[in-house]
PDB file of N, CA and C in Angstrom:
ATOM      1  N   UNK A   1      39.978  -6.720   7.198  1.00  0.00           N
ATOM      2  CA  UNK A   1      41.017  -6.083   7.987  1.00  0.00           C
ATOM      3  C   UNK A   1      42.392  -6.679   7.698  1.00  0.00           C
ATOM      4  N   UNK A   2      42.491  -8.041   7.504  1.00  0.00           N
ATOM      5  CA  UNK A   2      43.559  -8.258   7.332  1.00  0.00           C
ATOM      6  C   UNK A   2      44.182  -8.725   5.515  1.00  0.00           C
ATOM      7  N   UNK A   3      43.456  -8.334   4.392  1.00  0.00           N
ATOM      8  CA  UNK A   3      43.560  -8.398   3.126  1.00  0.00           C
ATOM      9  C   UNK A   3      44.370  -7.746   2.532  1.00  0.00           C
ATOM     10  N   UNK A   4      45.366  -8.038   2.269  1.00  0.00           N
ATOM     11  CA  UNK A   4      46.470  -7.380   1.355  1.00  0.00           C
ATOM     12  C   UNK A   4      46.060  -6.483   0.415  1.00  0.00           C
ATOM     13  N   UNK A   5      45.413  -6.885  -0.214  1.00  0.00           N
ATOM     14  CA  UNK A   5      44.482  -5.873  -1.465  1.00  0.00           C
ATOM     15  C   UNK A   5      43.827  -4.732  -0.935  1.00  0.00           C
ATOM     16  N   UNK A   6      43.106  -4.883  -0.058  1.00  0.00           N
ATOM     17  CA  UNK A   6      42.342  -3.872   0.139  1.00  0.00           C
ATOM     18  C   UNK A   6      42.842  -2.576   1.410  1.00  0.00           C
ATOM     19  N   UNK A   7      43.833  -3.433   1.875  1.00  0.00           N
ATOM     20  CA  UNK A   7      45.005  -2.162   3.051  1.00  0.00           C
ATOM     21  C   UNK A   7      45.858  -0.983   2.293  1.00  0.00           C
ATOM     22  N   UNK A   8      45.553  -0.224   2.924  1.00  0.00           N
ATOM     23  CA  UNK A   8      46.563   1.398   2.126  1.00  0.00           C
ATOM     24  C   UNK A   8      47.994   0.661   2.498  1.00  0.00           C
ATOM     25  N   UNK A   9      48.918   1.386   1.886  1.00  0.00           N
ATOM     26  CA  UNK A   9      50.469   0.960   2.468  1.00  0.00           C
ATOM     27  C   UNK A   9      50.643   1.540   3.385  1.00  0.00           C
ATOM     28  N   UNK A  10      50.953   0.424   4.473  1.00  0.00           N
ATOM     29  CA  UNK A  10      51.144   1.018   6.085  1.00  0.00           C
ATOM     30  C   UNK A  10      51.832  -0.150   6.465  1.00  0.00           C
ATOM     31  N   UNK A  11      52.461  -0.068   7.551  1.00  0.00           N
ATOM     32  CA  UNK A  11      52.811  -1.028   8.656  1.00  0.00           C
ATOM     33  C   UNK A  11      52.407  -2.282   8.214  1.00  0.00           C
ATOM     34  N   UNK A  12      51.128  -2.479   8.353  1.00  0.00           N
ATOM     35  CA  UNK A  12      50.282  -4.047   8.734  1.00  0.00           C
ATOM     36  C   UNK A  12      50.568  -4.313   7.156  1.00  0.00           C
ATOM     37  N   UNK A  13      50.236  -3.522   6.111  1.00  0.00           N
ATOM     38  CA  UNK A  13      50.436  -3.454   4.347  1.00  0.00           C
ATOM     39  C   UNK A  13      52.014  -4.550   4.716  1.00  0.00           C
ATOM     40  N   UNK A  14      53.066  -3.991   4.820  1.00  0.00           N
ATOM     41  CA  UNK A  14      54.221  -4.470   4.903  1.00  0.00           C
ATOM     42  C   UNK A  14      54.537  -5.444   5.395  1.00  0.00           C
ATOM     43  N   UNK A  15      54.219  -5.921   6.790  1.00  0.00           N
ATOM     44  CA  UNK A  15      54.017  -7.303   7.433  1.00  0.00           C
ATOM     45  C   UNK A  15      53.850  -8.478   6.482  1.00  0.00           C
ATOM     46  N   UNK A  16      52.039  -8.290   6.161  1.00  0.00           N
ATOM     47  CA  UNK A  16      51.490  -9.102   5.569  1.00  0.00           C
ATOM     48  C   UNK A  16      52.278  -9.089   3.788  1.00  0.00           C
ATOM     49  N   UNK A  17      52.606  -8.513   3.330  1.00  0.00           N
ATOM     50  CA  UNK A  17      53.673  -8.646   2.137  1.00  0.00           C
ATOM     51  C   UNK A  17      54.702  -9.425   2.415  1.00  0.00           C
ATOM     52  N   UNK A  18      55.144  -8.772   3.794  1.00  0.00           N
ATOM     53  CA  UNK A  18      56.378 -10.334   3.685  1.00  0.00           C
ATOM     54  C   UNK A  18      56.380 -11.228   3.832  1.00  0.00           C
ATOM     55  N   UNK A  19      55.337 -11.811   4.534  1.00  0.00           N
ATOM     56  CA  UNK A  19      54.738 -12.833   5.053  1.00  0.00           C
ATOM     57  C   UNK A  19      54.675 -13.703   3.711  1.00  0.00           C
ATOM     58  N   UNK A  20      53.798 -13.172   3.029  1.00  0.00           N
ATOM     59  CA  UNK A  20      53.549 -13.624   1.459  1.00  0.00           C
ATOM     60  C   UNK A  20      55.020 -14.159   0.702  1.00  0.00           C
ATOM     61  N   UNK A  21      55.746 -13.039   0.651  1.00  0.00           N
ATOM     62  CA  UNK A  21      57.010 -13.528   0.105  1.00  0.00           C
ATOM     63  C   UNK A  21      57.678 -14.259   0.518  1.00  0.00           C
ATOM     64  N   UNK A  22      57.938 -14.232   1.717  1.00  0.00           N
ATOM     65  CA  UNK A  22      59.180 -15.430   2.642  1.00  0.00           C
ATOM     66  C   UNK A  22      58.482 -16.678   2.379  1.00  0.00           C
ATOM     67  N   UNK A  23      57.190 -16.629   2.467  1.00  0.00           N
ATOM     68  CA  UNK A  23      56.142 -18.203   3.180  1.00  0.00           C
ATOM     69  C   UNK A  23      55.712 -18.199   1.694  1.00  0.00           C
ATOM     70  N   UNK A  24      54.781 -17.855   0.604  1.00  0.00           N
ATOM     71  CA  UNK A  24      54.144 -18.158   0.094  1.00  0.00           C
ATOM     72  C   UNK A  24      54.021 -18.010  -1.480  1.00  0.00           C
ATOM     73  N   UNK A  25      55.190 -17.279  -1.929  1.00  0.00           N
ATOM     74  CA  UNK A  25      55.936 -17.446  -3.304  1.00  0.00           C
ATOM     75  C   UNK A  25      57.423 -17.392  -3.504  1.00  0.00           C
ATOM     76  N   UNK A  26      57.751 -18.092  -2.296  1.00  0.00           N
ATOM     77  CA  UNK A  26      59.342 -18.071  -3.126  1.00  0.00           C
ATOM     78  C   UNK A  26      59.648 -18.990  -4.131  1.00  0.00           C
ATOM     79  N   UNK A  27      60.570 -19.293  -4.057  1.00  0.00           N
ATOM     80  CA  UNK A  27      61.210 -20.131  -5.395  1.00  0.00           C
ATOM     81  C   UNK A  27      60.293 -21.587  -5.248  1.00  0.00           C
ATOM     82  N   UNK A  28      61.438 -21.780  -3.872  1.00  0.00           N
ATOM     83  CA  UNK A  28      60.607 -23.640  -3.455  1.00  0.00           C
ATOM     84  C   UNK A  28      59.657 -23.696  -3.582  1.00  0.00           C
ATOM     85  N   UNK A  29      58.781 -22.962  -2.570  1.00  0.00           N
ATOM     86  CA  UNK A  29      56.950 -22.890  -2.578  1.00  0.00           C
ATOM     87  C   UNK A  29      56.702 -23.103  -4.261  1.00  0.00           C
ATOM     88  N   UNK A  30      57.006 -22.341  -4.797  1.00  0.00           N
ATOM     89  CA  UNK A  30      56.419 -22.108  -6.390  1.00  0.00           C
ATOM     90  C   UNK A  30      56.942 -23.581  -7.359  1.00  0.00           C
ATOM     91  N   UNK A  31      58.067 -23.882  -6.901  1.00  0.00           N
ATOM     92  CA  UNK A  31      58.290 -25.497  -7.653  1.00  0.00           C
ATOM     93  C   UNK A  31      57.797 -26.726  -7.310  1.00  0.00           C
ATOM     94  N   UNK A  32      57.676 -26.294  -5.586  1.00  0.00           N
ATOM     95  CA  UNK A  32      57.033 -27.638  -5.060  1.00  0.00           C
ATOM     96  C   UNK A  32      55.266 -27.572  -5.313  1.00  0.00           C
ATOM     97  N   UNK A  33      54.840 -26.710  -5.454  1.00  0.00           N
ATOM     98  CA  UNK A  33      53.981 -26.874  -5.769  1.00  0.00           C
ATOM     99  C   UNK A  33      53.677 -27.154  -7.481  1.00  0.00           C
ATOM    100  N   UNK A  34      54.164 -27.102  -8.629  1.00  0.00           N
ATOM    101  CA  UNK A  34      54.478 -27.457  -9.945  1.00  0.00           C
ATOM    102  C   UNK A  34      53.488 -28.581 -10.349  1.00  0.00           C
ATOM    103  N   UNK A  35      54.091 -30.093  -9.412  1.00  0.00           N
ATOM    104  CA  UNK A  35      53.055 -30.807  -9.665  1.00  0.00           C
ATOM    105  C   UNK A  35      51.543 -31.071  -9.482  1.00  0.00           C
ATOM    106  N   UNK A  36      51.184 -30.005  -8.492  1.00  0.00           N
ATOM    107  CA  UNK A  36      49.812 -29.603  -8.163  1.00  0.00           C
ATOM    108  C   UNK A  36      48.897 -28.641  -8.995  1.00  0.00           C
ATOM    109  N   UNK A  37      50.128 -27.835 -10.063  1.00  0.00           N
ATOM    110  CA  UNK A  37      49.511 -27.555 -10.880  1.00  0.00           C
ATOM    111  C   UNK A  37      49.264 -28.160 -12.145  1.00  0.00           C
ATOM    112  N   UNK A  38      50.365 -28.586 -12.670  1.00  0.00           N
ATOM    113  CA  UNK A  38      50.020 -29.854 -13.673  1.00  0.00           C
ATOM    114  C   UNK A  38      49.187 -30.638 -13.800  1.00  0.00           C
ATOM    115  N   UNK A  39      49.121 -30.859 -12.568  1.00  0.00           N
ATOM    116  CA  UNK A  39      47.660 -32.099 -11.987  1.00  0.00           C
ATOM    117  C   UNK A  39      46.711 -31.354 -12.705  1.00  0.00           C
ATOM    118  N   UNK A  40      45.930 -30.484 -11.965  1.00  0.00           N
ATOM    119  CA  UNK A  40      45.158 -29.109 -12.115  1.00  0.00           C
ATOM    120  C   UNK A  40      44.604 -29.363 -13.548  1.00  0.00           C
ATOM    121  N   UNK A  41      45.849 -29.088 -14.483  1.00  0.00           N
ATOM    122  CA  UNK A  41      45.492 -28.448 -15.796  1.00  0.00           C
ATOM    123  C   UNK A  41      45.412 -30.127 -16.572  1.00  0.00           C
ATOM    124  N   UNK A  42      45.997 -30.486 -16.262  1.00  0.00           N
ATOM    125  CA  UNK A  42      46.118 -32.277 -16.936  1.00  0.00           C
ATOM    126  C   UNK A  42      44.581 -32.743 -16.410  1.00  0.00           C
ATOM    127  N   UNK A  43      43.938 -32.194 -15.208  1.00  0.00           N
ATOM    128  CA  UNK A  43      42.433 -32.831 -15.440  1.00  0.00           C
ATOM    129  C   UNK A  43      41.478 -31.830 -16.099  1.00  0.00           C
ATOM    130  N   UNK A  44      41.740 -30.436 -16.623  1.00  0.00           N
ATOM    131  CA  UNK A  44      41.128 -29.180 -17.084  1.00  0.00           C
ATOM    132  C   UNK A  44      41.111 -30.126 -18.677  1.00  0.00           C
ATOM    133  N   UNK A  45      42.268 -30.571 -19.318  1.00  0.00           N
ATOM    134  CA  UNK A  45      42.432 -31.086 -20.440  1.00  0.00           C
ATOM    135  C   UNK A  45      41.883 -32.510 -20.627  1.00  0.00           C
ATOM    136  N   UNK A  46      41.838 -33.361 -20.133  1.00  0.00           N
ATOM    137  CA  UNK A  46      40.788 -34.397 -19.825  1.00  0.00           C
ATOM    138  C   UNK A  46      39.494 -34.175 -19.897  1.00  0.00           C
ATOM    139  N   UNK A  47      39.408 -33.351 -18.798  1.00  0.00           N
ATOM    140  CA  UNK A  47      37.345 -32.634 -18.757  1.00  0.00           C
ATOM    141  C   UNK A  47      37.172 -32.441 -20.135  1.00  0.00           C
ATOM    142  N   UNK A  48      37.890 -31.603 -21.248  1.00  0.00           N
ATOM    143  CA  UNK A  48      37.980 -31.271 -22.136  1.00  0.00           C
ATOM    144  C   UNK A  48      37.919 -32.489 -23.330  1.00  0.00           C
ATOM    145  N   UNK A  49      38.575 -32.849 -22.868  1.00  0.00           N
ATOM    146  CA  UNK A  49      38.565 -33.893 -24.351  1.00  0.00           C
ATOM    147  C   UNK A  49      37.481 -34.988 -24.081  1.00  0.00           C
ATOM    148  N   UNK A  50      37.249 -35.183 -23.032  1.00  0.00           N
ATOM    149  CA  UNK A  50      35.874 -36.107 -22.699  1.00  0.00           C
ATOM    150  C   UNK A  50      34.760 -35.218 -22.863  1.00  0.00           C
ATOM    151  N   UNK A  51      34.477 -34.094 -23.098  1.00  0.00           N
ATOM    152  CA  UNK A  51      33.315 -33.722 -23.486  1.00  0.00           C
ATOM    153  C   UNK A  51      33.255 -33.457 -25.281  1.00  0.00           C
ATOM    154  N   UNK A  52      34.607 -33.067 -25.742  1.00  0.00           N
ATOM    155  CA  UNK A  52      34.837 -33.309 -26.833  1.00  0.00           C
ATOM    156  C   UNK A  52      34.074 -34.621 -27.403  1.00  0.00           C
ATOM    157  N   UNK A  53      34.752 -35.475 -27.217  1.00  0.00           N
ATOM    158  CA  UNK A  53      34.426 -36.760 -27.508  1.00  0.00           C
ATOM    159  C   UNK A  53      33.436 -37.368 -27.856  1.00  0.00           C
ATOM    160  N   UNK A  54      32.320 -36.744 -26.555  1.00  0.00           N
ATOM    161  CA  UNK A  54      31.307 -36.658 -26.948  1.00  0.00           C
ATOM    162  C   UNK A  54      30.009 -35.614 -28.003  1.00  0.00           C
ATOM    163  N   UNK A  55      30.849 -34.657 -27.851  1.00  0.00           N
ATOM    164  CA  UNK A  55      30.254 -33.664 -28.658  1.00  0.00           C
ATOM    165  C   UNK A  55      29.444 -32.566 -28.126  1.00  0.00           C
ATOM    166  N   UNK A  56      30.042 -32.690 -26.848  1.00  0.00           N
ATOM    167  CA  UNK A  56      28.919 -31.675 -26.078  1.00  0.00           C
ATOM    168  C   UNK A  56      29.823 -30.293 -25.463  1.00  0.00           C
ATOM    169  N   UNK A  57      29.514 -29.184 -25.812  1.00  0.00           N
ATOM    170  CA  UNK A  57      30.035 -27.987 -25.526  1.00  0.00           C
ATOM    171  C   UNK A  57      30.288 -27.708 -24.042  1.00  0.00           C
ATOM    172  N   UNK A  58      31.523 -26.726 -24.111  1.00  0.00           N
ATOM    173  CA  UNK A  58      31.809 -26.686 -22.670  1.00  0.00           C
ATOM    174  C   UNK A  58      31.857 -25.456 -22.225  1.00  0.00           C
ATOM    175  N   UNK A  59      31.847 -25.164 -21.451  1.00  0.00           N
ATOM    176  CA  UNK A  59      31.726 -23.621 -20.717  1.00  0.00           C
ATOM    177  C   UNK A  59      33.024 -23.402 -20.481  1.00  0.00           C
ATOM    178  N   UNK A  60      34.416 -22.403 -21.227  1.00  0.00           N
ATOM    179  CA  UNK A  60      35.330 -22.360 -20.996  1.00  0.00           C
ATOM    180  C   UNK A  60      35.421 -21.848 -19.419  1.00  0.00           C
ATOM    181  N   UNK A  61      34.388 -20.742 -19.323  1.00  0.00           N
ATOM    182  CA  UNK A  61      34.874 -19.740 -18.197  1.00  0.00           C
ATOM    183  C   UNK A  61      34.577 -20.766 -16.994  1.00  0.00           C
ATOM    184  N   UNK A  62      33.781 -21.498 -16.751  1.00  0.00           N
ATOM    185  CA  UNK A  62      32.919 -22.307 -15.906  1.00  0.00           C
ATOM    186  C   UNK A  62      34.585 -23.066 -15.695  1.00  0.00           C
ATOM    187  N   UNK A  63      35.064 -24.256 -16.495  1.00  0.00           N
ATOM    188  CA  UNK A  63      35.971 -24.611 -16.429  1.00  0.00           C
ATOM    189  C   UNK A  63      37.218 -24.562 -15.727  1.00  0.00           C
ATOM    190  N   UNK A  64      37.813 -23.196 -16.601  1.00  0.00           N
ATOM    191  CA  UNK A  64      38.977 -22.355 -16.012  1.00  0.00           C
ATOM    192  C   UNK A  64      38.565 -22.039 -14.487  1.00  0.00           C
ATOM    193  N   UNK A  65      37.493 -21.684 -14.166  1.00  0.00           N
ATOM    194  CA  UNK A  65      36.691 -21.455 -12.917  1.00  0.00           C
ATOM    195  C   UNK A  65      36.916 -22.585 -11.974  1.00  0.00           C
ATOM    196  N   UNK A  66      36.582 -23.528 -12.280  1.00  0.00           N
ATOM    197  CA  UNK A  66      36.261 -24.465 -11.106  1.00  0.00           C
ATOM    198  C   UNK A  66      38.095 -25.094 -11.538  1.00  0.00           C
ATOM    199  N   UNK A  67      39.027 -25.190 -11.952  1.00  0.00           N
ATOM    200  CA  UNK A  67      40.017 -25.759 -12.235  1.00  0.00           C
ATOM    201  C   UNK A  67      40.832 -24.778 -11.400  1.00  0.00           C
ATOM    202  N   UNK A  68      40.813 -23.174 -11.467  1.00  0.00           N
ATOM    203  CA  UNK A  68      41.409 -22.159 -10.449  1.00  0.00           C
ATOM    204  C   UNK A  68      41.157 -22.211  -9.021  1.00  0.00           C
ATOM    205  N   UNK A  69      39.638 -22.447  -8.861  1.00  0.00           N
ATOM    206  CA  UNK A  69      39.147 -22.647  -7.501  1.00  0.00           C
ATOM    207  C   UNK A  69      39.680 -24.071  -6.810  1.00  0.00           C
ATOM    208  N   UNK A  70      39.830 -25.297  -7.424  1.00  0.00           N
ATOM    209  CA  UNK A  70      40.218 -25.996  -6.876  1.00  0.00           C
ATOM    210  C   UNK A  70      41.740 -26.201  -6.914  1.00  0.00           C
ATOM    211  N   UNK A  71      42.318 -25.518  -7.685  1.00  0.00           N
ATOM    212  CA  UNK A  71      44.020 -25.684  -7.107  1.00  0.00           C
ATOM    213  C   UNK A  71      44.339 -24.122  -5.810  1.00  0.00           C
ATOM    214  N   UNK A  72      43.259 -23.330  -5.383  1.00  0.00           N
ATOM    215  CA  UNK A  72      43.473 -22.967  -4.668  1.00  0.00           C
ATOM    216  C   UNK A  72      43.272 -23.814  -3.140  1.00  0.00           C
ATOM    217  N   UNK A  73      42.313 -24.564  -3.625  1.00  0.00           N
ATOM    218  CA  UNK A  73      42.006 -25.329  -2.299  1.00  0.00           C
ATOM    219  C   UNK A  73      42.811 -26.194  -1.932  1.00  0.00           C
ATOM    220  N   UNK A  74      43.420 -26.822  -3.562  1.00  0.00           N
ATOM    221  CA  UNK A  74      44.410 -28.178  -3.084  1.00  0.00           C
ATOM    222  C   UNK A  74      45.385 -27.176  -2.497  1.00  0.00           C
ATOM    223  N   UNK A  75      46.005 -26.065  -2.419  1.00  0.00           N
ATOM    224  CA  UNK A  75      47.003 -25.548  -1.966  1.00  0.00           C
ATOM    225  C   UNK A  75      46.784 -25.006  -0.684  1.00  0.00           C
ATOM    226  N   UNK A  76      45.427 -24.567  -0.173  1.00  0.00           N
ATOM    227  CA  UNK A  76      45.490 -24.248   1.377  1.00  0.00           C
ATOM    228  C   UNK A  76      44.632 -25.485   2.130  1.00  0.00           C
ATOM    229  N   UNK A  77      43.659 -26.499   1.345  1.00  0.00           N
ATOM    230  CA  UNK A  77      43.056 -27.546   2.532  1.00  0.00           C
ATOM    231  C   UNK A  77      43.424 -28.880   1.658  1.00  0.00           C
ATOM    232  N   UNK A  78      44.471 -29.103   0.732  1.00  0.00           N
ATOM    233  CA  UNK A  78      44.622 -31.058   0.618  1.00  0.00           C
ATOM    234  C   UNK A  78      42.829 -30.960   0.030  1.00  0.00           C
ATOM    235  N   UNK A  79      42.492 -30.788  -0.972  1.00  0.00           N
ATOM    236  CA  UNK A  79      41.575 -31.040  -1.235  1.00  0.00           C
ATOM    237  C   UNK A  79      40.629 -30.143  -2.297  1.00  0.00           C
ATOM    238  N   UNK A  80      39.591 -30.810  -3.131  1.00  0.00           N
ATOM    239  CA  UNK A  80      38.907 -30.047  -4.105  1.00  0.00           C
ATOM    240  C   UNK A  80      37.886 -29.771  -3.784  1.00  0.00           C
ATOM    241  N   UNK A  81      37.177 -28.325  -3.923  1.00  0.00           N
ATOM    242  CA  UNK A  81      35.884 -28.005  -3.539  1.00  0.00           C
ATOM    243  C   UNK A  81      35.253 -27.969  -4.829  1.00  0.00           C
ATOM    244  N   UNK A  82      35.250 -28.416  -5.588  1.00  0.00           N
ATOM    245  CA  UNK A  82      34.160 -28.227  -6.591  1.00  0.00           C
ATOM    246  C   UNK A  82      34.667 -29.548  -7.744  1.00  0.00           C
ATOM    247  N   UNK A  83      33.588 -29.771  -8.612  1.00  0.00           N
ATOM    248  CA  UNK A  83      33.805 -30.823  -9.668  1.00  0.00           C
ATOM    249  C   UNK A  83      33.540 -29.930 -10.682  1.00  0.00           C
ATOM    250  N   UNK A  84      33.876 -30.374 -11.873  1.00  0.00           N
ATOM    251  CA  UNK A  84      33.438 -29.511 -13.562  1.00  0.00           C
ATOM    252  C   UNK A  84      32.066 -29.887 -13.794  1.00  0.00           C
ATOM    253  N   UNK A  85      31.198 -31.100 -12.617  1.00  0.00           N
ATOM    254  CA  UNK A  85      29.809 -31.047 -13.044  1.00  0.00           C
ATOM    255  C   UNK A  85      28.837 -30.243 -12.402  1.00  0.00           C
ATOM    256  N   UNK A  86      29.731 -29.455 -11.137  1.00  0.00           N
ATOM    257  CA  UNK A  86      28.544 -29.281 -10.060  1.00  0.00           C
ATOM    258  C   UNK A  86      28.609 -27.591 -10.261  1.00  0.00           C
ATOM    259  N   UNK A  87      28.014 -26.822  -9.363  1.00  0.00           N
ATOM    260  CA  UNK A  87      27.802 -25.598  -9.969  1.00  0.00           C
ATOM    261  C   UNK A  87      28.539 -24.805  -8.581  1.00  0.00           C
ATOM    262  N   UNK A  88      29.431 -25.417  -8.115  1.00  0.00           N
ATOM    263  CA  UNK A  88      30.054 -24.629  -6.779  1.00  0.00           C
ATOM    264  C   UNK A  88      31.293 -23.648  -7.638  1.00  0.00           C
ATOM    265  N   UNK A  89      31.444 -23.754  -8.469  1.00  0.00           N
ATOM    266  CA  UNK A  89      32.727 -22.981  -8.788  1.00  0.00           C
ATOM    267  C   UNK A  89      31.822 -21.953  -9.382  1.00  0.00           C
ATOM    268  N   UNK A  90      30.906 -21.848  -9.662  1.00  0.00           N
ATOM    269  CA  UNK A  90      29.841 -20.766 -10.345  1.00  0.00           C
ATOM    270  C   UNK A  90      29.253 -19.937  -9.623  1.00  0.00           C
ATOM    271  N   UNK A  91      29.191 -20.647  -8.273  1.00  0.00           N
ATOM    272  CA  UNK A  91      28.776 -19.737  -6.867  1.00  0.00           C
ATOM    273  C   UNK A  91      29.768 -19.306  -6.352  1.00  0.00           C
ATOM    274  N   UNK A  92      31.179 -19.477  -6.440  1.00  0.00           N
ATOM    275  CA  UNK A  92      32.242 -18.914  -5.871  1.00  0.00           C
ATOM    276  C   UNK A  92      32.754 -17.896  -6.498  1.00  0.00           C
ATOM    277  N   UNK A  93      32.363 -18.028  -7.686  1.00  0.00           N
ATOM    278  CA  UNK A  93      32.551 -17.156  -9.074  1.00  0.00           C
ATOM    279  C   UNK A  93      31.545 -15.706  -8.874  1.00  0.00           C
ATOM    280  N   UNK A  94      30.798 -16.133  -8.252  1.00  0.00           N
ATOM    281  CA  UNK A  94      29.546 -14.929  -8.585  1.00  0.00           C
ATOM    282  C   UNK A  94      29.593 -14.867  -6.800  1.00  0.00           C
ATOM    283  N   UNK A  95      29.996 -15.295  -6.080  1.00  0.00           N
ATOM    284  CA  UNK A  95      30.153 -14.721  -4.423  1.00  0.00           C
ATOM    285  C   UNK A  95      31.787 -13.628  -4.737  1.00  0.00           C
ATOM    286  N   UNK A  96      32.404 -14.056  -4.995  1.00  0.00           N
ATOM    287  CA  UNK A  96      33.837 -13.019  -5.599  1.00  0.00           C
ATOM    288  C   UNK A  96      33.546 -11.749  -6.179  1.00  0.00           C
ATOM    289  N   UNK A  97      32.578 -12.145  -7.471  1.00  0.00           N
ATOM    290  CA  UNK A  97      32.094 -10.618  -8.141  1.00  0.00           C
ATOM    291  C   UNK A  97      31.741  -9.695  -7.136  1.00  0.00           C
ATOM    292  N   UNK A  98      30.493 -10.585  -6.585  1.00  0.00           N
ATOM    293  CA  UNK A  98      29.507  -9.732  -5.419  1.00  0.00           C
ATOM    294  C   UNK A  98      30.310  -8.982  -4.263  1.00  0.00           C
ATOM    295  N   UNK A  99      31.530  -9.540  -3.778  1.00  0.00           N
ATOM    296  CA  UNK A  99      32.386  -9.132  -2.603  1.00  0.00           C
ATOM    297  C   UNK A  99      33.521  -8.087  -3.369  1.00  0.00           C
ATOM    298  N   UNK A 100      33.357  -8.187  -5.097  1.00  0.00           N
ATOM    299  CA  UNK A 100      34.056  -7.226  -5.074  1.00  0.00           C
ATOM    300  C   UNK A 100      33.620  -5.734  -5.541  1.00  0.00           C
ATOM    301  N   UNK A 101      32.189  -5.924  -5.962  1.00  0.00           N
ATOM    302  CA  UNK A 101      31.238  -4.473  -5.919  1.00  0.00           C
ATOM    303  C   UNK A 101      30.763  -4.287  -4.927  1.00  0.00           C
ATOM    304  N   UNK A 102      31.111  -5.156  -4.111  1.00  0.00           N
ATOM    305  CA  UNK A 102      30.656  -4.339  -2.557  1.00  0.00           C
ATOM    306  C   UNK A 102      31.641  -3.401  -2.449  1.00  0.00           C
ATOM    307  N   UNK A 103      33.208  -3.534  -1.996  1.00  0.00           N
ATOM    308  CA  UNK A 103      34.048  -3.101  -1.914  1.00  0.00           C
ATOM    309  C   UNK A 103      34.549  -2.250  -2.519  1.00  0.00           C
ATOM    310  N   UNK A 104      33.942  -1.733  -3.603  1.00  0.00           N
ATOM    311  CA  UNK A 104      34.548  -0.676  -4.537  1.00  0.00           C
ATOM    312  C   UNK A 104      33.155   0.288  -4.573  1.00  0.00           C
ATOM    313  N   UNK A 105      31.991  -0.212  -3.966  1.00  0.00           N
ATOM    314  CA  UNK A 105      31.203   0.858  -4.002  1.00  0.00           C
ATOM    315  C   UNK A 105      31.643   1.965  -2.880  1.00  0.00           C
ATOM    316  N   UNK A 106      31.395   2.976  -3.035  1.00  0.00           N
ATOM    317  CA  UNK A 106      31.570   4.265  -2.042  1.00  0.00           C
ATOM    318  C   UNK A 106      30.874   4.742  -0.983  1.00  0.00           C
ATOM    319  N   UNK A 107      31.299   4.445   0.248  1.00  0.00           N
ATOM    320  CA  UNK A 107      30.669   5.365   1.425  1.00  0.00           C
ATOM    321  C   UNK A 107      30.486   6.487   1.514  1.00  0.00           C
ATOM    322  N   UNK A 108      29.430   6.813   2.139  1.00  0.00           N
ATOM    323  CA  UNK A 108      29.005   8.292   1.909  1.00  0.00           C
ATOM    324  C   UNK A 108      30.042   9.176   3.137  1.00  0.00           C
ATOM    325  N   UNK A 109      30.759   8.238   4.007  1.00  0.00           N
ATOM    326  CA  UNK A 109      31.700   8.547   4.542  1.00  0.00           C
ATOM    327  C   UNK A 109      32.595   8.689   4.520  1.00  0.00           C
ATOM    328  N   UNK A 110      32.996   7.873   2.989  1.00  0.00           N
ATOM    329  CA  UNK A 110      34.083   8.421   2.088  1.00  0.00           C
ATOM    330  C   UNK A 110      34.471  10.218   1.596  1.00  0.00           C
ATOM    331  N   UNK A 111      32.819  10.608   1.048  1.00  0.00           N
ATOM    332  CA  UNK A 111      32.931  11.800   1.045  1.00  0.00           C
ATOM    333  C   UNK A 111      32.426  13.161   2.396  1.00  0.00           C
ATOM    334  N   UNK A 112      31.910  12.139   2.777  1.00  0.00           N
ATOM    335  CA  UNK A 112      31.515  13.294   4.141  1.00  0.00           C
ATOM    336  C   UNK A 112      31.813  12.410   5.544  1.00  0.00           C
ATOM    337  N   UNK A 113      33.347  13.263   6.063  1.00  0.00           N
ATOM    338  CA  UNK A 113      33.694  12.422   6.887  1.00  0.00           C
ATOM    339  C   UNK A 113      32.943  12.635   8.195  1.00  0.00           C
ATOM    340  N   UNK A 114      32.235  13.261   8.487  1.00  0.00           N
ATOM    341  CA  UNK A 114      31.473  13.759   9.902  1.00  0.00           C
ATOM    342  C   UNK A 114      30.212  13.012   9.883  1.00  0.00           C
ATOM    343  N   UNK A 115      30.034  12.056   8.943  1.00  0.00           N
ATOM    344  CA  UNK A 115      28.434  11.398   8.800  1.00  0.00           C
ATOM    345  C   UNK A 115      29.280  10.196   9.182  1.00  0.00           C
ATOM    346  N   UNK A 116      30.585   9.791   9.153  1.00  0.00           N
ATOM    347  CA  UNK A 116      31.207   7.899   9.466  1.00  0.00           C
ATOM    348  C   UNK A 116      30.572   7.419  10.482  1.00  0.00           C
ATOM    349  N   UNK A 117      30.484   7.856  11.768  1.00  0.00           N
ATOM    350  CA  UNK A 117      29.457   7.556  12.820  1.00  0.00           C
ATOM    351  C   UNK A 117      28.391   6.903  12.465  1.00  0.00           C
ATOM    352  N   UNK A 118      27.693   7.674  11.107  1.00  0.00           N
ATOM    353  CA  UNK A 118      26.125   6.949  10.570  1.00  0.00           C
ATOM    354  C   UNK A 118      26.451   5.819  10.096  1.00  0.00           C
ATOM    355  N   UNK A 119      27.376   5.571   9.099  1.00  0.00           N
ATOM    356  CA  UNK A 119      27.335   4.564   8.143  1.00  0.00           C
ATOM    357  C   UNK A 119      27.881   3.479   8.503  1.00  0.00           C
TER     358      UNK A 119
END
């Protein structure tokens, strides 16, 4: 109900857009946060060259995965939910897919609006 993505443009559509813009990408927001991304990618490149090193292959997508997921977290909870060893960014990865073929599949109330009651 309240997802930017998934609201038609309306009222609440507009709210929550500005909200976003004033609070959550302006200029400052986007610089002060800079070093949180650097961080981010400066340990993505580390993970990297320490498995290098050793010679053992890496899962780019897995990577980029758990390196995206956790600078989202450092940015809304001070903190990382996942490591490059553990398999939480792989379940967040495949809970995302799943929430987003839910959402794009079609109600049958989509096409027959007098059955919405059922569904």
């Amino acid at each position: 109900k309240l997802s930017i993505v998934w609201l038609p443009v309306c009222l609440k559509w507009r709210h929550l857009r500005k909200v976003l813009t004033i609070q959550l990408f302006t200029t400052q927001q986007l610089d002060a946060s800079q070093g949180l991304r650097k961080k981010k990618v400066d340990e993505l490149v580390q993970f990297a060259k320490a498995r290098s090193e050793k010679g053992q292959a890496i899962d780019i997508g897995k990577a980029v995965s758990t390196t995206s997921l956790n600078l989202l977290s450092n940015t809304f909870f001070s903190m990382d939910f996942s490591s490059y060893d553990s398999s939480v960014s792989e379940e967040f990865k495949d809970l995302a897919w799943h929430l987003l073929e839910e959402g794009a599949r079609p109600n049958v109330s989509d096409f027959f609006p007098l059955l919405r009651p059922l569904d």
